[in-house]
C-alpha atoms as a PDB file:
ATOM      1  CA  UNK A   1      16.577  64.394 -70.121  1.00  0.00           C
ATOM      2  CA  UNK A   2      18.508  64.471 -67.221  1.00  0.00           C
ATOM      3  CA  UNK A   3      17.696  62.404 -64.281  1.00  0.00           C
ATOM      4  CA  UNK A   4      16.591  65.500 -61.875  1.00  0.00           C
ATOM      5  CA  UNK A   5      14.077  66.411 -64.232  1.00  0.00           C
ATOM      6  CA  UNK A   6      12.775  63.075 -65.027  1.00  0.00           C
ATOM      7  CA  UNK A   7      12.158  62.681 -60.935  1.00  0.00           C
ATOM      8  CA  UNK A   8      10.981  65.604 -60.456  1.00  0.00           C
ATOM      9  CA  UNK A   9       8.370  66.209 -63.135  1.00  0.00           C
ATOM     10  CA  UNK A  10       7.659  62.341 -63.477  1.00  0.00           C
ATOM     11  CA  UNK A  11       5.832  62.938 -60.163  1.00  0.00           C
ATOM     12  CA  UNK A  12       2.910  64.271 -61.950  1.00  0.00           C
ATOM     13  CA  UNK A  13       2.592  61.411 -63.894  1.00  0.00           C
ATOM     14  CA  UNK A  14      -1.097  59.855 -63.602  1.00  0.00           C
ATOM     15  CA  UNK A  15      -2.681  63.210 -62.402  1.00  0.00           C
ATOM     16  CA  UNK A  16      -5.242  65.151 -64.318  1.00  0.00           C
ATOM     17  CA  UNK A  17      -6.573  68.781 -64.389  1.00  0.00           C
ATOM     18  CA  UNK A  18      -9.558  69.390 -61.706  1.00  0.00           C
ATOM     19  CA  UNK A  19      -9.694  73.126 -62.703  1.00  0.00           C
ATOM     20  CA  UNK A  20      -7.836  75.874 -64.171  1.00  0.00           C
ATOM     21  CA  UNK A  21      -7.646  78.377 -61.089  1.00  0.00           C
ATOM     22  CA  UNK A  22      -7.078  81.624 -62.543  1.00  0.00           C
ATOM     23  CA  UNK A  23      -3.759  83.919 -63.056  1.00  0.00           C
ATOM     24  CA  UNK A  24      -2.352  84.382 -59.702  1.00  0.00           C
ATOM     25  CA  UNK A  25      -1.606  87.644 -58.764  1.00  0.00           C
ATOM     26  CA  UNK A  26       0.958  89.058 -56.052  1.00  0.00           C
ATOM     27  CA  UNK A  27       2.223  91.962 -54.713  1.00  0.00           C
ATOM     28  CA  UNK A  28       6.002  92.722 -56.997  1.00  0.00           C
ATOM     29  CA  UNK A  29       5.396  90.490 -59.379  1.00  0.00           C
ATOM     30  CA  UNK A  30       5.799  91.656 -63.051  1.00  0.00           C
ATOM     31  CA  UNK A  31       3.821  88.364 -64.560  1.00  0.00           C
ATOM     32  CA  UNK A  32       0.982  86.817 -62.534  1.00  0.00           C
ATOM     33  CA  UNK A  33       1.535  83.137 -62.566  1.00  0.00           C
ATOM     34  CA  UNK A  34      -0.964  80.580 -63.810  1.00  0.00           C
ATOM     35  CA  UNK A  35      -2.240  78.143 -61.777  1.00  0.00           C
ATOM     36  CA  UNK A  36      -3.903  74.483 -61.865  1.00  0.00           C
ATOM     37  CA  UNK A  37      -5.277  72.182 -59.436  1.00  0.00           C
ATOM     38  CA  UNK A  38      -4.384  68.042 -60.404  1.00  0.00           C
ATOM     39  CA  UNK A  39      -5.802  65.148 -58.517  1.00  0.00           C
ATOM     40  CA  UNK A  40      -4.895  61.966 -58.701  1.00  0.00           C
ATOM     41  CA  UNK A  41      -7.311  59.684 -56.272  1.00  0.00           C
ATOM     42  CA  UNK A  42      -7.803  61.585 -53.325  1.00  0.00           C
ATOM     43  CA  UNK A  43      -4.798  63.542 -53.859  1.00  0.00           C
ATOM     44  CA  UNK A  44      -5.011  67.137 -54.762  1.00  0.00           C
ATOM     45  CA  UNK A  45      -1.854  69.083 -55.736  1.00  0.00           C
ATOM     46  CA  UNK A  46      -1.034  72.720 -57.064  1.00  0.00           C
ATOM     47  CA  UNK A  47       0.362  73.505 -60.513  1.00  0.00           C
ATOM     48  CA  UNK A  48       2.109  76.845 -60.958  1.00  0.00           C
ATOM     49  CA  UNK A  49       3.459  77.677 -63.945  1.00  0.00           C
ATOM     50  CA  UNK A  50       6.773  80.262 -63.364  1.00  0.00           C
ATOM     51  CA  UNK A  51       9.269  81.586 -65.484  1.00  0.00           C
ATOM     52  CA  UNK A  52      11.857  80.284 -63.641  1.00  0.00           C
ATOM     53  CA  UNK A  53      12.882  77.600 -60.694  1.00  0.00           C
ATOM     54  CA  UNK A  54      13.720  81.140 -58.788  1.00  0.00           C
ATOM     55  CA  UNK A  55       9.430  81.935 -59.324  1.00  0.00           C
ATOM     56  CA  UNK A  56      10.606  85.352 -60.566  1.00  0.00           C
ATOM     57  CA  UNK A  57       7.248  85.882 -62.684  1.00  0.00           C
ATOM     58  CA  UNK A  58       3.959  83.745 -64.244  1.00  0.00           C
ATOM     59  CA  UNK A  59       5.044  81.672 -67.183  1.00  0.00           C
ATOM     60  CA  UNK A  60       3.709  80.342 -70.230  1.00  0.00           C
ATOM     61  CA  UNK A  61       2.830  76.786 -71.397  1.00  0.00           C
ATOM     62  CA  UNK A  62       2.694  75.697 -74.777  1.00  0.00           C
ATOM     63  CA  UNK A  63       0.267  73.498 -75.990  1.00  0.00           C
ATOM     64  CA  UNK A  64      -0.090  71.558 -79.184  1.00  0.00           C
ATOM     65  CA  UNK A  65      -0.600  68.132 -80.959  1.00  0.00           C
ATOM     66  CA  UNK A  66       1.765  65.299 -80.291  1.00  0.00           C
ATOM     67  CA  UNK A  67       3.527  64.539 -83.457  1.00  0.00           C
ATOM     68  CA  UNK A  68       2.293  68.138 -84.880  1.00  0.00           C
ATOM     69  CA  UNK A  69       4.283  71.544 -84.994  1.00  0.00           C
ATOM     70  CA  UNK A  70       1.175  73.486 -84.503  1.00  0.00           C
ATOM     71  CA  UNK A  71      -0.447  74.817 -81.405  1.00  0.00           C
ATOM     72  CA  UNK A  72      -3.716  73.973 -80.370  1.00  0.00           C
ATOM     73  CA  UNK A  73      -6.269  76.808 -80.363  1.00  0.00           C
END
């Protein structure tokens, strides 16, 4: 994994889902994008899940075991 990735996604490292907010909605986009809020102590950040770094459209996470090539229902 290369080093910008590592820094920048390793910041949500100790943070857990408060809440999943809903599928975010807004005016020209295609894909509405979903959206999570984390906390971490008193800390409180959005997650939004695009497409692309560019937040052309909502995108899709994929959940599933660790160690298991099947998705979680």
């Amino acid at each position: 994994m290369s080093n910008f990735y590592e820094k920048y996604y390793g910041q949500l490292k100790g943070y857990k889902i408060k809440s999943f907010d809903g599928m975010i909605t807004e005016e020209g986009l295609l894909k509405p994008f979903p959206r999570f809020t984390l906390v971490k102590g008193k800390n409180e950040v959005l997650l939004e899940v695009s497409q692309d770094e560019e937040g052309n459209g909502g995108g899709f996470l994929f959940l599933s075991n660790k160690g298991e090539d099947n998705a979680m229902d």
